[in-house]
Protein backbone atom coordinates (compact mmCIF):
# COMPACT_ATOMS: atom_id res chain seq x y z
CA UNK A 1 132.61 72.90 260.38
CA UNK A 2 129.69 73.62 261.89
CA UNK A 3 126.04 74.31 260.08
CA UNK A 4 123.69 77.58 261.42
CA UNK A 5 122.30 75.85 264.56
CA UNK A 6 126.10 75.14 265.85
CA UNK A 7 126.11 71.15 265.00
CA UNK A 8 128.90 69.67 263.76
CA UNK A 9 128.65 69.29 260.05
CA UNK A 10 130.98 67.20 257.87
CA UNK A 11 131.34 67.09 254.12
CA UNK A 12 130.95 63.73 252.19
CA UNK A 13 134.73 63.34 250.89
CA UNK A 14 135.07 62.32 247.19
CA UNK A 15 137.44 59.58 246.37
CA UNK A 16 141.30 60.01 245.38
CA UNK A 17 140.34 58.50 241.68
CA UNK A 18 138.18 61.63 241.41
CA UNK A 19 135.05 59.72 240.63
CA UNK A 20 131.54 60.86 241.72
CA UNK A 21 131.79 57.79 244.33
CA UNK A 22 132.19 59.01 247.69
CA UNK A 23 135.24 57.50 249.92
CA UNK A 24 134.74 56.17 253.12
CA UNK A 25 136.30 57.04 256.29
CA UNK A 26 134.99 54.34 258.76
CA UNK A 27 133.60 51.70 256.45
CA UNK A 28 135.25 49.43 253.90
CA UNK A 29 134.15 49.38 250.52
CA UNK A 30 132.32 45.77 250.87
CA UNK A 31 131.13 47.45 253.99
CA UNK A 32 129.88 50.59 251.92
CA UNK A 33 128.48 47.74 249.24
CA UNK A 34 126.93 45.56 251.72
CA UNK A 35 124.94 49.12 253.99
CA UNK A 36 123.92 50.12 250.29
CA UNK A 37 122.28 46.65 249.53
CA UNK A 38 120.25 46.20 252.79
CA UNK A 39 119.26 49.79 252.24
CA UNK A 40 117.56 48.75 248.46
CA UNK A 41 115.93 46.59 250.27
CA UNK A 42 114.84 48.55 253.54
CA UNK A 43 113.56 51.09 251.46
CA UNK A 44 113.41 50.29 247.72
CA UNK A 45 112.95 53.81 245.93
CA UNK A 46 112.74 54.06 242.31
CA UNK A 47 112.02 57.12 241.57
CA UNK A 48 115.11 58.18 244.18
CA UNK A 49 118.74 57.45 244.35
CA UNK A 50 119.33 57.25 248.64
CA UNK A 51 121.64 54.42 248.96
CA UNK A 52 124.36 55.99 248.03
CA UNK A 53 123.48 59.00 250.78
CA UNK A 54 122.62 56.45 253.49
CA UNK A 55 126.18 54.91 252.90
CA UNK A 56 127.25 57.93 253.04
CA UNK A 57 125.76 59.38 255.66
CA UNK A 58 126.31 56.30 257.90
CA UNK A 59 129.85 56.73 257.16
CA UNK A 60 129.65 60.39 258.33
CA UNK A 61 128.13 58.86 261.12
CA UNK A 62 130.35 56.72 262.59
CA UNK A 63 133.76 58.59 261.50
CA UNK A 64 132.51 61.94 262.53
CA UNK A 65 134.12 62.28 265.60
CA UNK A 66 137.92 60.97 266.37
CA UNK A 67 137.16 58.78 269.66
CA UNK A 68 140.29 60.01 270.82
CA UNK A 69 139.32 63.41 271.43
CA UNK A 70 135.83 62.25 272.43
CA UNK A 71 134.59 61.68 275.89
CA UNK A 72 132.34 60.27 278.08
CA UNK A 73 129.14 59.57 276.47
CA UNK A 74 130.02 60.51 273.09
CA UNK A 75 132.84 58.38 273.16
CA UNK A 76 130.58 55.77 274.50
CA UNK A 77 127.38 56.33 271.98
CA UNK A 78 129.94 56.55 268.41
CA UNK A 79 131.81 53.14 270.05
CA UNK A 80 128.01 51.64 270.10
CA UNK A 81 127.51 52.46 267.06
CA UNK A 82 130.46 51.30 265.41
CA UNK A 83 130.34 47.92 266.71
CA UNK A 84 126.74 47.82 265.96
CA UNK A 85 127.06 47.97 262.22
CA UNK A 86 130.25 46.31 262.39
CA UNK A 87 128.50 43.03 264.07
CA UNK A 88 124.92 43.80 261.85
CA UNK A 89 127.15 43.66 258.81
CA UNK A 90 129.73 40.70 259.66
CA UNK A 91 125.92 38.74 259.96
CA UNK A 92 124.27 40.08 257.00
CA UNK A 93 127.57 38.56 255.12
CA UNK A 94 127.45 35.31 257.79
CA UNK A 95 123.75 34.33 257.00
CA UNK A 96 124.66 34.56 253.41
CA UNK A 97 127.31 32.40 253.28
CA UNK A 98 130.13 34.73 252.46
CA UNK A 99 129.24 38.06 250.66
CA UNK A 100 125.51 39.53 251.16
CA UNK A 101 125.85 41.41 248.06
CA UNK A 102 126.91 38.51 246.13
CA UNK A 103 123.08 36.90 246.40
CA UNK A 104 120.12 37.18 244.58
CA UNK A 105 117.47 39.98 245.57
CA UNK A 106 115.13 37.73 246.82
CA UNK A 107 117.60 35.77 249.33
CA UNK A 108 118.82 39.43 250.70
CA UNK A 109 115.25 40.15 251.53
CA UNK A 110 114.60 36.60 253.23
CA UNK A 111 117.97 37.18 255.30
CA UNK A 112 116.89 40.79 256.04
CA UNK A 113 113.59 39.69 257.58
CA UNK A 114 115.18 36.99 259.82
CA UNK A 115 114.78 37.90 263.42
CA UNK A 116 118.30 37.66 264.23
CA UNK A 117 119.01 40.51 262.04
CA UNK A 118 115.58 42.42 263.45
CA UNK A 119 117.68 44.66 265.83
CA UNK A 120 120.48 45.41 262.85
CA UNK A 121 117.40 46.28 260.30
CA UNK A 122 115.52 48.27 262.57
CA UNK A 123 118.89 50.59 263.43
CA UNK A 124 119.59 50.81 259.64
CA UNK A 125 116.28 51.97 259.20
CA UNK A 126 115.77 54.94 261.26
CA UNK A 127 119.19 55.85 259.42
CA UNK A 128 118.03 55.26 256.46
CA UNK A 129 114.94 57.94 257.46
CA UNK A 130 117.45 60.19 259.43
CA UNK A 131 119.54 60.25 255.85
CA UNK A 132 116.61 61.05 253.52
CA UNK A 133 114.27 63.36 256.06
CA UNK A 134 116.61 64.85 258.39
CA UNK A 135 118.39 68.62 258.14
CA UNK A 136 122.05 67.29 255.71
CA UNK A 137 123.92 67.57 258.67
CA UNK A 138 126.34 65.16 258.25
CA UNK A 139 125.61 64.92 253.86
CA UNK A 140 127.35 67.35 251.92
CA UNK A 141 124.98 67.95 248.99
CA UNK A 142 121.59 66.40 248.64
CA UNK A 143 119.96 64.99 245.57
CA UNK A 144 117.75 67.64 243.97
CA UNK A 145 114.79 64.69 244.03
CA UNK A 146 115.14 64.07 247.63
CA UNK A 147 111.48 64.02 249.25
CA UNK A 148 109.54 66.46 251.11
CA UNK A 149 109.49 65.71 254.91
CA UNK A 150 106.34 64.08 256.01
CA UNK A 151 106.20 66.77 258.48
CA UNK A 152 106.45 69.56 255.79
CA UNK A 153 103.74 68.53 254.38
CA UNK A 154 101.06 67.82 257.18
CA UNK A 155 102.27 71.40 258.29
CA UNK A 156 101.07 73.24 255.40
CA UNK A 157 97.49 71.74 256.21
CA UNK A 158 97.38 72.80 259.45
């Protein structure tokens, strides 16, 4: 599929059980579980629900296009990426001692602000922007309380 301005879109899939829970294409569900606990505490929202749309759309992300197909620096670029999170999430899990989502709050955000997981954080978090502020290419439906782009705004005062 592709949205109005020709980029590849794709759909978040819903799970086999039916349930609202999106299923994953590239990441495992402790890697889903583990992307949507460093994202609570990237970018803590209460009044919004993203984590489950960053997971999601970080799935979309790195499952979007089959590397066999893919070339050059595509090919290159989603195989970054994928070992990226892959590595940023095997440490998240190393530095706490077996399962990151299996700690207290407060010991996720000492690990997160560690700087050997600086270069992991700081890629999660301009996806975690991308997912929240960008045009839903790669997120099926939005949530209805998702916020106004920055940019939106400061436009309407110009």
């Amino acid at each position: 599929d592709r949205d109005v301005t020709g980029v590849q879109t794709c759909a978040l899939p819903i799970s086999p059980a039916g349930s609202a829970e999106p299923a994953c294409r590239f990441l495992s569900p402790h890697q889903a579980a583990v992307i949507e606990a460093a994202t609570r505490r990237l970018a803590p929202a209460p009044d919004i629900d993203p984590q489950k749309h960053v997971v999601a759309f970080v799935d979309c992300l790195l499952s979007v296009f089959d590397l066999t197909h893919a070339e050059g620096p595509v090919r290159q670029r989603v195989t970054d990426l994928r070992d990226q999170y892959t590595r940023g999430i095997a440490l998240l899990d190393q530095q706490a001692g077996g399962d990151f989502t299996a700690i207290p709050r407060l010991c996720q955000e000492l690990i997160m602000s560690r700087s050997q997981v600086a270069p992991f954080a700081s890629l999660l978090f301009d996806h975690i922007v991308e997912a929240i502020y960008a045009a839903p290419r790669c997120a099926g439906k939005l949530p209805r309380n998702r916020p106004k782009s920055p940019t939106r705004r400061t436009r309407a005062f110009r």
